[in-house]
N, C-alpha and C. Protein backbone atom coordinates (compact mmCIF):
# COMPACT_ATOMS: atom_id res chain seq x y z
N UNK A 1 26.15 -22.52 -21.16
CA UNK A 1 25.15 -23.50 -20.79
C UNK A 1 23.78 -22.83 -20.83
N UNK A 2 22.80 -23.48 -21.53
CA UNK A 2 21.39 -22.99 -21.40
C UNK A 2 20.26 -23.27 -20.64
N UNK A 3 19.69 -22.72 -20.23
CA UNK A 3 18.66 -23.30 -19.37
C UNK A 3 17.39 -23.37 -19.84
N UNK A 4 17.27 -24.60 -19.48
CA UNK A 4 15.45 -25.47 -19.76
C UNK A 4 14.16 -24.45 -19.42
N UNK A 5 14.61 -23.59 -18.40
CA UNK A 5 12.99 -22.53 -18.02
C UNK A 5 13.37 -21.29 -18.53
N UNK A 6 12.20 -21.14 -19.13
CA UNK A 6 12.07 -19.93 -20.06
C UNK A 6 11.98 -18.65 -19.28
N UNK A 7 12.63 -17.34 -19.97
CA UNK A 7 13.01 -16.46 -19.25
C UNK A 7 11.54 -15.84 -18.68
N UNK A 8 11.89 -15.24 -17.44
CA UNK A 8 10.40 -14.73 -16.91
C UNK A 8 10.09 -13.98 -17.41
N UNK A 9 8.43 -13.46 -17.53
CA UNK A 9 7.98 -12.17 -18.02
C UNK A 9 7.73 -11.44 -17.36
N UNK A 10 8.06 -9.77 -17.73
CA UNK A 10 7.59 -8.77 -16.77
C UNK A 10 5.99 -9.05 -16.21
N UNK A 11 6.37 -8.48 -14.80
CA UNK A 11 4.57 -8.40 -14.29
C UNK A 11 3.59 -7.71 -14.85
N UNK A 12 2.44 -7.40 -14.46
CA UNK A 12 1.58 -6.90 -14.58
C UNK A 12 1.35 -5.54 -13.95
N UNK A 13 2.69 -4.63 -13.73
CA UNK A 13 2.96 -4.03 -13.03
C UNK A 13 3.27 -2.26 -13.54
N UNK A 14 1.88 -1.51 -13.23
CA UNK A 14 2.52 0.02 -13.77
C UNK A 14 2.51 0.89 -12.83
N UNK A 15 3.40 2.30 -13.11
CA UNK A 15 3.31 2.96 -11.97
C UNK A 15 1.79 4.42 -12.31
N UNK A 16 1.42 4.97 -11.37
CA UNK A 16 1.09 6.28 -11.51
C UNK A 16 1.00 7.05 -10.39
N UNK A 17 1.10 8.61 -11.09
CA UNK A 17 1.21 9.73 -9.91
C UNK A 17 0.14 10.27 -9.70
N UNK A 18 -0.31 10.73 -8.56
CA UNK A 18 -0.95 11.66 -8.17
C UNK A 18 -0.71 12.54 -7.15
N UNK A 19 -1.76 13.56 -7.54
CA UNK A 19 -1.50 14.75 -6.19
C UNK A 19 -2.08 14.77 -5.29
N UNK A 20 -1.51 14.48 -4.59
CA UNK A 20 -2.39 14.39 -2.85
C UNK A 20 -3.65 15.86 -2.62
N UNK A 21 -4.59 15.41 -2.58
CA UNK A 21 -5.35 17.14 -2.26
C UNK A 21 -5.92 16.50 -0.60
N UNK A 22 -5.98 17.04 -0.03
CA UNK A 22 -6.71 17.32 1.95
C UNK A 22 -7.54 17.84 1.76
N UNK A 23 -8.51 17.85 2.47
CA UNK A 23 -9.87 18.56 2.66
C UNK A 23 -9.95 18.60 3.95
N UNK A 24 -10.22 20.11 4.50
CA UNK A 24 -9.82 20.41 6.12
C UNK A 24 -11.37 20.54 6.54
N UNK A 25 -12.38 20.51 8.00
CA UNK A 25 -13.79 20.78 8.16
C UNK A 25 -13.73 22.14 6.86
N UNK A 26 -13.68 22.99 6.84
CA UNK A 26 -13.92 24.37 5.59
C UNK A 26 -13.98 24.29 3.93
N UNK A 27 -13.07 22.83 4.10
CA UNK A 27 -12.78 22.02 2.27
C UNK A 27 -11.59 23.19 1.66
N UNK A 28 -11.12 23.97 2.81
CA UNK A 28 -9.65 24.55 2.18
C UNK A 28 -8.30 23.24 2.27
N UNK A 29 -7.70 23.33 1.42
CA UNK A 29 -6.78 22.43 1.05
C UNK A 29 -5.64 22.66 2.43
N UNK A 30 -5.51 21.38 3.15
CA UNK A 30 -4.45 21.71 4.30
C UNK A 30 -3.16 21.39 4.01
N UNK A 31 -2.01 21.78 4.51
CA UNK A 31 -0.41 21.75 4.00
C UNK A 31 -0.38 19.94 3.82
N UNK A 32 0.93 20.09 3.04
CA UNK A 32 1.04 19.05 2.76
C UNK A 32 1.79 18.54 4.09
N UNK A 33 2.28 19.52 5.17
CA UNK A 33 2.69 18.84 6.08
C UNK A 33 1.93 18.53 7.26
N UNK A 34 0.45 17.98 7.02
CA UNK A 34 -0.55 17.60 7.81
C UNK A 34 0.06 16.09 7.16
N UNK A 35 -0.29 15.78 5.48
CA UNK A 35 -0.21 14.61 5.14
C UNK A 35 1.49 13.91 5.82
N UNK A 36 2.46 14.57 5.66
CA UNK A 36 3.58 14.16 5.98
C UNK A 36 3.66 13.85 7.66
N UNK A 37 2.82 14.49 8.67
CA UNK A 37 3.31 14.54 9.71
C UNK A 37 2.19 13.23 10.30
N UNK A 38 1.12 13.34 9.61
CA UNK A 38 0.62 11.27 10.05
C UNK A 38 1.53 10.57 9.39
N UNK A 39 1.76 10.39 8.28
CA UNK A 39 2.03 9.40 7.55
C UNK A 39 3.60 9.05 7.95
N UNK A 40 4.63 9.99 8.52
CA UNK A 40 6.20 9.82 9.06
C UNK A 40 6.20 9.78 10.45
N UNK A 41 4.90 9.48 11.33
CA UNK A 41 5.03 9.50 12.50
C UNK A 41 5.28 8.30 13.19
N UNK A 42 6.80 8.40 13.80
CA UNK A 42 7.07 7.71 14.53
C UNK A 42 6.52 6.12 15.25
N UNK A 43 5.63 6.96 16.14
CA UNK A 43 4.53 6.36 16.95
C UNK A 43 3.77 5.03 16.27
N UNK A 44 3.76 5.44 14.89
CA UNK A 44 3.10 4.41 13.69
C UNK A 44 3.43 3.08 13.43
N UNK A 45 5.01 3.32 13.66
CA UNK A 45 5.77 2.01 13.24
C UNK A 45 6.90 1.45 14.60
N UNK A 46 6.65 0.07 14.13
CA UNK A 46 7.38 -0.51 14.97
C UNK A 46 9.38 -0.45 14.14
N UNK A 47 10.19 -1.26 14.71
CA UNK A 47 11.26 -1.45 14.10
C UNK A 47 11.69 -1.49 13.08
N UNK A 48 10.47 -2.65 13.05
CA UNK A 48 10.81 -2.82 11.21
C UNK A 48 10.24 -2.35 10.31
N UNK A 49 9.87 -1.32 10.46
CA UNK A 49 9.13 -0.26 9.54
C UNK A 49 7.30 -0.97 9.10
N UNK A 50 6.78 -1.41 10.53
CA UNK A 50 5.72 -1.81 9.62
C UNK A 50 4.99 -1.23 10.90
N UNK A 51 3.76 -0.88 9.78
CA UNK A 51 2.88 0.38 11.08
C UNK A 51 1.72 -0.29 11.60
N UNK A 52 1.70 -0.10 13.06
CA UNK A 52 1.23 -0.38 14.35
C UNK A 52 -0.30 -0.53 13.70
N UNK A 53 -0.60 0.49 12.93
CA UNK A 53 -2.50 0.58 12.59
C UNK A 53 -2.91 -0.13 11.80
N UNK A 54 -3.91 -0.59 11.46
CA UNK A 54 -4.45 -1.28 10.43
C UNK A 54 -6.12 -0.94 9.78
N UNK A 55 -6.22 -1.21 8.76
CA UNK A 55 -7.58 -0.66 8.46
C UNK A 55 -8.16 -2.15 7.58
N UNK A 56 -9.46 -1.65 7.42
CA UNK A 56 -10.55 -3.47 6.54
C UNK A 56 -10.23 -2.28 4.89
N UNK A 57 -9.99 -3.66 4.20
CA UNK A 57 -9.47 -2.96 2.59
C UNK A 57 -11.62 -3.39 2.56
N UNK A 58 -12.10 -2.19 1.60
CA UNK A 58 -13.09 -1.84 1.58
C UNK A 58 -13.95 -3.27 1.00
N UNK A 59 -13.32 -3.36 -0.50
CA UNK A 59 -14.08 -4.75 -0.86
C UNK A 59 -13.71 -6.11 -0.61
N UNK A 60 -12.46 -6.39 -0.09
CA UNK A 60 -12.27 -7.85 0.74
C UNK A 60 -12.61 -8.55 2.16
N UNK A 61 -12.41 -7.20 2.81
CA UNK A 61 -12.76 -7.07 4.12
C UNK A 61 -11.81 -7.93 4.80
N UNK A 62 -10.34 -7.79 4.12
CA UNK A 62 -9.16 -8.28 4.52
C UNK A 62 -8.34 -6.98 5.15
N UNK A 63 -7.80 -7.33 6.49
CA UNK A 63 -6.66 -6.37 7.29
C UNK A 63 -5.54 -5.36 6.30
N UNK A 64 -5.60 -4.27 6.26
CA UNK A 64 -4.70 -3.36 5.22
C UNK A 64 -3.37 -2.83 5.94
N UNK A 65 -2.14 -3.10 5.51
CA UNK A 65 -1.40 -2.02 6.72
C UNK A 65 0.16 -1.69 6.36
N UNK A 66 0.47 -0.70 6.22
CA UNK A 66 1.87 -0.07 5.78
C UNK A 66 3.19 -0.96 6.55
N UNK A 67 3.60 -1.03 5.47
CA UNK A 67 5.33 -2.07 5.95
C UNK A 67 6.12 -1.69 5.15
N UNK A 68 7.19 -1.75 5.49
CA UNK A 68 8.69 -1.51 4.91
C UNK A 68 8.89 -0.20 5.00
N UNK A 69 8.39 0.39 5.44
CA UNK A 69 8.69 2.20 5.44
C UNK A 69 9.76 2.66 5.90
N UNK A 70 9.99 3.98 5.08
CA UNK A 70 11.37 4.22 5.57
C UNK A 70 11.19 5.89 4.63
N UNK A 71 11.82 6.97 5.49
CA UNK A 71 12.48 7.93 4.80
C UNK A 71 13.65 8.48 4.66
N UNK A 72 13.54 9.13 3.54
CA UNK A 72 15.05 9.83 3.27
C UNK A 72 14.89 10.72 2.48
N UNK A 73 15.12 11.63 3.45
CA UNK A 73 15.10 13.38 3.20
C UNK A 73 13.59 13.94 3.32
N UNK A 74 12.82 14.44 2.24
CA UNK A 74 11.38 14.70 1.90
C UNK A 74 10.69 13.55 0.98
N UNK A 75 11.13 12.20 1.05
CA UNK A 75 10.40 11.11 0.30
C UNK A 75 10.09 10.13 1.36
N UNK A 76 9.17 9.47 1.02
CA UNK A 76 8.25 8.53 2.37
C UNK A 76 8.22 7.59 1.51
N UNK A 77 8.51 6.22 1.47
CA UNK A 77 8.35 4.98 0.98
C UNK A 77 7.85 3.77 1.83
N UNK A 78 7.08 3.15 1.23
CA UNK A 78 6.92 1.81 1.61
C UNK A 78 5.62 1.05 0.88
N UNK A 79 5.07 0.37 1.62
CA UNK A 79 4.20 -0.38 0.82
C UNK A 79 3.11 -0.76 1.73
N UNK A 80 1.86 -0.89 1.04
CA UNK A 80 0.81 -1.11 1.79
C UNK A 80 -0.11 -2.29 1.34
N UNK A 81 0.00 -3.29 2.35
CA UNK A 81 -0.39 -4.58 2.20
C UNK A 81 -1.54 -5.32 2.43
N UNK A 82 -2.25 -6.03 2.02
CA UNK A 82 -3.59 -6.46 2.13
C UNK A 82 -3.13 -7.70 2.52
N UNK A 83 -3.80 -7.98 3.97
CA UNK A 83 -3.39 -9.71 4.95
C UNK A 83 -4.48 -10.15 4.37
N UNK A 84 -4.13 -11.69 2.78
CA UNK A 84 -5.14 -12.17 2.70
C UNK A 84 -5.10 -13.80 3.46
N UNK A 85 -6.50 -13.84 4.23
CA UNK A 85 -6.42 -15.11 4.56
C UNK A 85 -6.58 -16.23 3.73
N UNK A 86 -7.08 -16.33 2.70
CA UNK A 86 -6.97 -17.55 2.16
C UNK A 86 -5.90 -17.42 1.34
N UNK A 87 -5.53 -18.73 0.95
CA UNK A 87 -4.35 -18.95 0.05
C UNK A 87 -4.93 -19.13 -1.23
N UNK A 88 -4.14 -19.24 -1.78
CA UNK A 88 -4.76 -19.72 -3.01
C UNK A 88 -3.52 -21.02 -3.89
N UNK A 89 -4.19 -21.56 -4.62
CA UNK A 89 -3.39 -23.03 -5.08
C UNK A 89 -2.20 -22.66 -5.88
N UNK A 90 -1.40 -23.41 -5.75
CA UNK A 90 -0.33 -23.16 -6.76
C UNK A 90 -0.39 -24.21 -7.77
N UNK A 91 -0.44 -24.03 -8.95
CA UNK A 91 0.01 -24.56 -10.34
C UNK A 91 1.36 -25.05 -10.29
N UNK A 92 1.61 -26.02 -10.86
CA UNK A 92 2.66 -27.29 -10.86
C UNK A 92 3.30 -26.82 -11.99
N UNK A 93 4.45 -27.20 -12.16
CA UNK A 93 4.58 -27.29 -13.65
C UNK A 93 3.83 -28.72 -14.29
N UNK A 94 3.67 -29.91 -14.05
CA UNK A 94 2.77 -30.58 -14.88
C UNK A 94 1.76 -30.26 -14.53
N UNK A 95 1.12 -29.03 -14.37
CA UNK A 95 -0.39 -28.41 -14.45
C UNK A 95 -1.51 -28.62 -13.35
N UNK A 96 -0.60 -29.67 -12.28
CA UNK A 96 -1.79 -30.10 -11.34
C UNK A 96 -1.47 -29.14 -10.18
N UNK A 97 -3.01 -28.96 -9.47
CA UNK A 97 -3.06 -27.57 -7.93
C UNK A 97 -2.58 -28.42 -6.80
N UNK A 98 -2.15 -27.95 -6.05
CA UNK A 98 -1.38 -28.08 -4.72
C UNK A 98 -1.77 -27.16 -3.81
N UNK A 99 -2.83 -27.05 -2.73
CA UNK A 99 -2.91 -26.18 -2.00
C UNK A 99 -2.20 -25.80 -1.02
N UNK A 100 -1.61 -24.53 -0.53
CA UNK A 100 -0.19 -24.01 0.00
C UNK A 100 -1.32 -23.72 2.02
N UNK A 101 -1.39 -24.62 2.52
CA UNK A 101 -1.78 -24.51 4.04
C UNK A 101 -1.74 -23.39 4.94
N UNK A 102 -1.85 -22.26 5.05
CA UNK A 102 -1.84 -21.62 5.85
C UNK A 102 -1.91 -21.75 7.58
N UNK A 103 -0.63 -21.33 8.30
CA UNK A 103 -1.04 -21.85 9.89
C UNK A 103 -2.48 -21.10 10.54
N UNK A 104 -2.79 -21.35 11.84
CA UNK A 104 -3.54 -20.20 12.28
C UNK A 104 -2.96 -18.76 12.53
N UNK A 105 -3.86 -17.91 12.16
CA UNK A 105 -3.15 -16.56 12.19
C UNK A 105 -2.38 -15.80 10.44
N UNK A 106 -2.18 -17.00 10.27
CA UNK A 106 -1.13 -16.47 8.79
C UNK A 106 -1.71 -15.95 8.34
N UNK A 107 -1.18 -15.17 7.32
CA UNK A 107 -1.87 -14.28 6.15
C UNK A 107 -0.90 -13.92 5.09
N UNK A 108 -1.72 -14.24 3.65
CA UNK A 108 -0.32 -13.44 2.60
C UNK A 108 -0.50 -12.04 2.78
N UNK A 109 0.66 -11.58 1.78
CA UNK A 109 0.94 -10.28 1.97
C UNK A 109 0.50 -9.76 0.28
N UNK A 110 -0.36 -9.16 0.17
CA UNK A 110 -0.31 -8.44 -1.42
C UNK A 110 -0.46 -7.25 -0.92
N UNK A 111 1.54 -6.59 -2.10
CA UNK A 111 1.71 -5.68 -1.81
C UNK A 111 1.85 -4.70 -2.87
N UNK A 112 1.47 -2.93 -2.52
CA UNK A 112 1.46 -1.83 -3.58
C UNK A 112 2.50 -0.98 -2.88
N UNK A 113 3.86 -1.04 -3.80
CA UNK A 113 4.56 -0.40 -3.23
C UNK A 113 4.32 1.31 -3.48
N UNK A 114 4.90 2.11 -2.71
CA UNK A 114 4.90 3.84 -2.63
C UNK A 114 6.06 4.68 -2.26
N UNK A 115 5.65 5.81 -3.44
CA UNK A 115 6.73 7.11 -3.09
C UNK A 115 5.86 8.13 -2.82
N UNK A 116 6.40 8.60 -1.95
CA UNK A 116 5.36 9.92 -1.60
C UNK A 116 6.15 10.82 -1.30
N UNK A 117 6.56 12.38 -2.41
CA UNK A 117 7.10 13.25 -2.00
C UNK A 117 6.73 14.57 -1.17
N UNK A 118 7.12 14.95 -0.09
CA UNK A 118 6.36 16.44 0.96
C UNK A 118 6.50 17.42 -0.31
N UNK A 119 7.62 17.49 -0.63
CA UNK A 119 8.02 18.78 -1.22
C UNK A 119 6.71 18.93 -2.08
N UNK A 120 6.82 18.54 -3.46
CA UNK A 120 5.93 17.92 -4.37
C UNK A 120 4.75 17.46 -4.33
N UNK A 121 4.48 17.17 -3.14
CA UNK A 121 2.65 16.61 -2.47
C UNK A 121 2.25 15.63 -3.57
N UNK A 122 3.57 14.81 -4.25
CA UNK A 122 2.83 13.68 -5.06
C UNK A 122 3.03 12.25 -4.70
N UNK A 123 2.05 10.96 -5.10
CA UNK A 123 2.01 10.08 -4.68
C UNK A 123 2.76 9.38 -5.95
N UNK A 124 3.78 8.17 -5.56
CA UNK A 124 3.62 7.29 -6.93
C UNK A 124 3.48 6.40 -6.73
N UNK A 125 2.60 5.55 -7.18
CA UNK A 125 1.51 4.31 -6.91
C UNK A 125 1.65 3.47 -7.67
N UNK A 126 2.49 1.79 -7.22
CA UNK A 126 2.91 1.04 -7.91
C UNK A 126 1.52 0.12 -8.25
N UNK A 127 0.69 -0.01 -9.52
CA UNK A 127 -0.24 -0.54 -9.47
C UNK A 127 -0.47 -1.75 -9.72
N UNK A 128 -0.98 -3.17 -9.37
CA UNK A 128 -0.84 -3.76 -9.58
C UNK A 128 -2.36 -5.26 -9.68
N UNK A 129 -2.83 -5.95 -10.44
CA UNK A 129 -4.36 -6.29 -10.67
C UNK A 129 -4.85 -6.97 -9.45
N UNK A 130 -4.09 -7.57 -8.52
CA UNK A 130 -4.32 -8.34 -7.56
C UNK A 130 -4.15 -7.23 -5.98
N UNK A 131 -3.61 -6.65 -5.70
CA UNK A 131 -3.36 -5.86 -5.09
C UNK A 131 -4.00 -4.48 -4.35
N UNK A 132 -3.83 -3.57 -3.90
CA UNK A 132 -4.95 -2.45 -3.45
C UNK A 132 -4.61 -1.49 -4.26
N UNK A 133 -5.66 -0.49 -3.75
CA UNK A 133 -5.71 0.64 -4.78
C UNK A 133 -5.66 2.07 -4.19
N UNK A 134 -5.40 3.27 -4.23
CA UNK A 134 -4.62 4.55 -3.92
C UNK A 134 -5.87 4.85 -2.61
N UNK A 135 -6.79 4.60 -3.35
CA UNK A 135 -7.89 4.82 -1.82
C UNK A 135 -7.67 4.08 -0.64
N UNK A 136 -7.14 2.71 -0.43
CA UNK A 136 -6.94 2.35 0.53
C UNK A 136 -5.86 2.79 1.29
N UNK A 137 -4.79 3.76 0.76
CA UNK A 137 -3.94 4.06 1.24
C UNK A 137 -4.61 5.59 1.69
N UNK A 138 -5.07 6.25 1.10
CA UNK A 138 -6.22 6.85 2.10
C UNK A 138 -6.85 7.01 3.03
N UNK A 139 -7.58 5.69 2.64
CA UNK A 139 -8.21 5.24 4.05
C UNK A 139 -7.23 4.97 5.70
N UNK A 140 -6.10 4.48 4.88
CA UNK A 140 -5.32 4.40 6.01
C UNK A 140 -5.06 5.73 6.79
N UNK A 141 -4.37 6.70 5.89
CA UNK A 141 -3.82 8.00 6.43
C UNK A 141 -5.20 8.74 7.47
N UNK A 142 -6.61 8.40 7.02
CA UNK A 142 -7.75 9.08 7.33
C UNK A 142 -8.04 8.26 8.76
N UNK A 143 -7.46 7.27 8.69
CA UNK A 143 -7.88 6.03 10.16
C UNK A 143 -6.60 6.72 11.10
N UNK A 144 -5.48 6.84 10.50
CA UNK A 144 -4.33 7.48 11.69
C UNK A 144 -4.34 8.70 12.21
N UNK A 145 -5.19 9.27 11.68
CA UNK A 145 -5.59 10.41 12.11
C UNK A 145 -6.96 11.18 11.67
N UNK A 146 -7.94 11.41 12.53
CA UNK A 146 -9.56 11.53 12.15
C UNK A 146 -9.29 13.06 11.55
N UNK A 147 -8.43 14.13 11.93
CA UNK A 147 -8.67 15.49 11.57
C UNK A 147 -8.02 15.52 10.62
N UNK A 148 -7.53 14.63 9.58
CA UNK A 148 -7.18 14.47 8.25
C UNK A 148 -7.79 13.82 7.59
N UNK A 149 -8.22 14.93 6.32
CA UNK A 149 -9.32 14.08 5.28
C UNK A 149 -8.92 13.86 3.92
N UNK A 150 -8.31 12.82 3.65
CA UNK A 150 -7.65 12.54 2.31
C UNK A 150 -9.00 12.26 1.15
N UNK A 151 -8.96 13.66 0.35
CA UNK A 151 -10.02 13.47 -0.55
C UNK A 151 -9.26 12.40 -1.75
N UNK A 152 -10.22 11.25 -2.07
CA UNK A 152 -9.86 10.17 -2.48
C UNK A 152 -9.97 10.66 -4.33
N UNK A 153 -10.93 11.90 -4.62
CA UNK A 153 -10.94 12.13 -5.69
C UNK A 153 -10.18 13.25 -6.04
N UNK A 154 -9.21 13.38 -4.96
CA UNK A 154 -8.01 14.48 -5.07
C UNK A 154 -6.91 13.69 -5.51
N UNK A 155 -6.41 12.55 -5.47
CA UNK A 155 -5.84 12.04 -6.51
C UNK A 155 -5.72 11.87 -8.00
N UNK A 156 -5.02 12.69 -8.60
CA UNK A 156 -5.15 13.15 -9.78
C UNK A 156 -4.22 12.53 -11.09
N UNK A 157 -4.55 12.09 -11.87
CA UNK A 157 -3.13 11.24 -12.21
C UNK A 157 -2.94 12.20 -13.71
């Protein structure tokens, strides 16, 4: 049996790596287990792996904040999400907009998922056009902790 809707197309979706570099007050490069020991701390996340802090994504000035996290072994995963408040319309299939209501409080979720290895001190950064970008995940690590300075042009791909 065949079906009437045409098969989906891949997203708009690539990955890349980089190397985490720190910049300590001296601008000597600090262990990678400064970056590992904010970023796997406990204290950060609630149950469901989504972390307690939040930061303003620089050019939306929408709420930024790590969810789904989880490790296993020396790899740190999850994803870091931009709460946008407005919605935006959805397209019909006969072509007409439908605006999707948001309650009070709601917010979508656009998300960049992440691997981040200790061993390796590399990031892999699911990129995506609508979504955030490796600095805001920066910014985050630099908001959870002030004596960590994630040089944003230490990401190296």
């Amino acid at each position: 049996m065949s079906s009437s809707q045409p098969a989906s197309k891949p997203r708009n979706v690539t990955f890349h790596a980089f190397d985490i570099i720190t910049l300590g007050e001296t601008n000597h490069d600090q262990s990678a287990s400064d970056i590992w020991a904010v970023l796997t701390n406990p204290a950060m996340y609630d149950s469901n792996g989504i972390c307690n802090l939040t930061t303003t994504h620089s050019s939306s000035g929408f709420q930024v904040e790590i969810r789904d996290f989880k490790v296993d072994a020396d790899l740190a995963m999850g994803c870091v999400a931009r709460c946008r408040e407005d919605s935006p319309p959805i397209r019909k299939q006969d072509r007409s907009e439908v605006l999707r209501p948001l309650q009070n409080g709601d917010t979508l979720l656009e998300k960049n998922y992440f691997l981040y290895s200790k061993t390796d001190r590399v990031l892999i950064w699911q990129f995506n056009l609508s979504g955030n970008g490796y600095t805001t995940f920066a910014n985050l690590l630099n908001t959870a902790d002030s004596n960590l300075k994630c040089n944003t042009r230490g990401f190296n791909e």
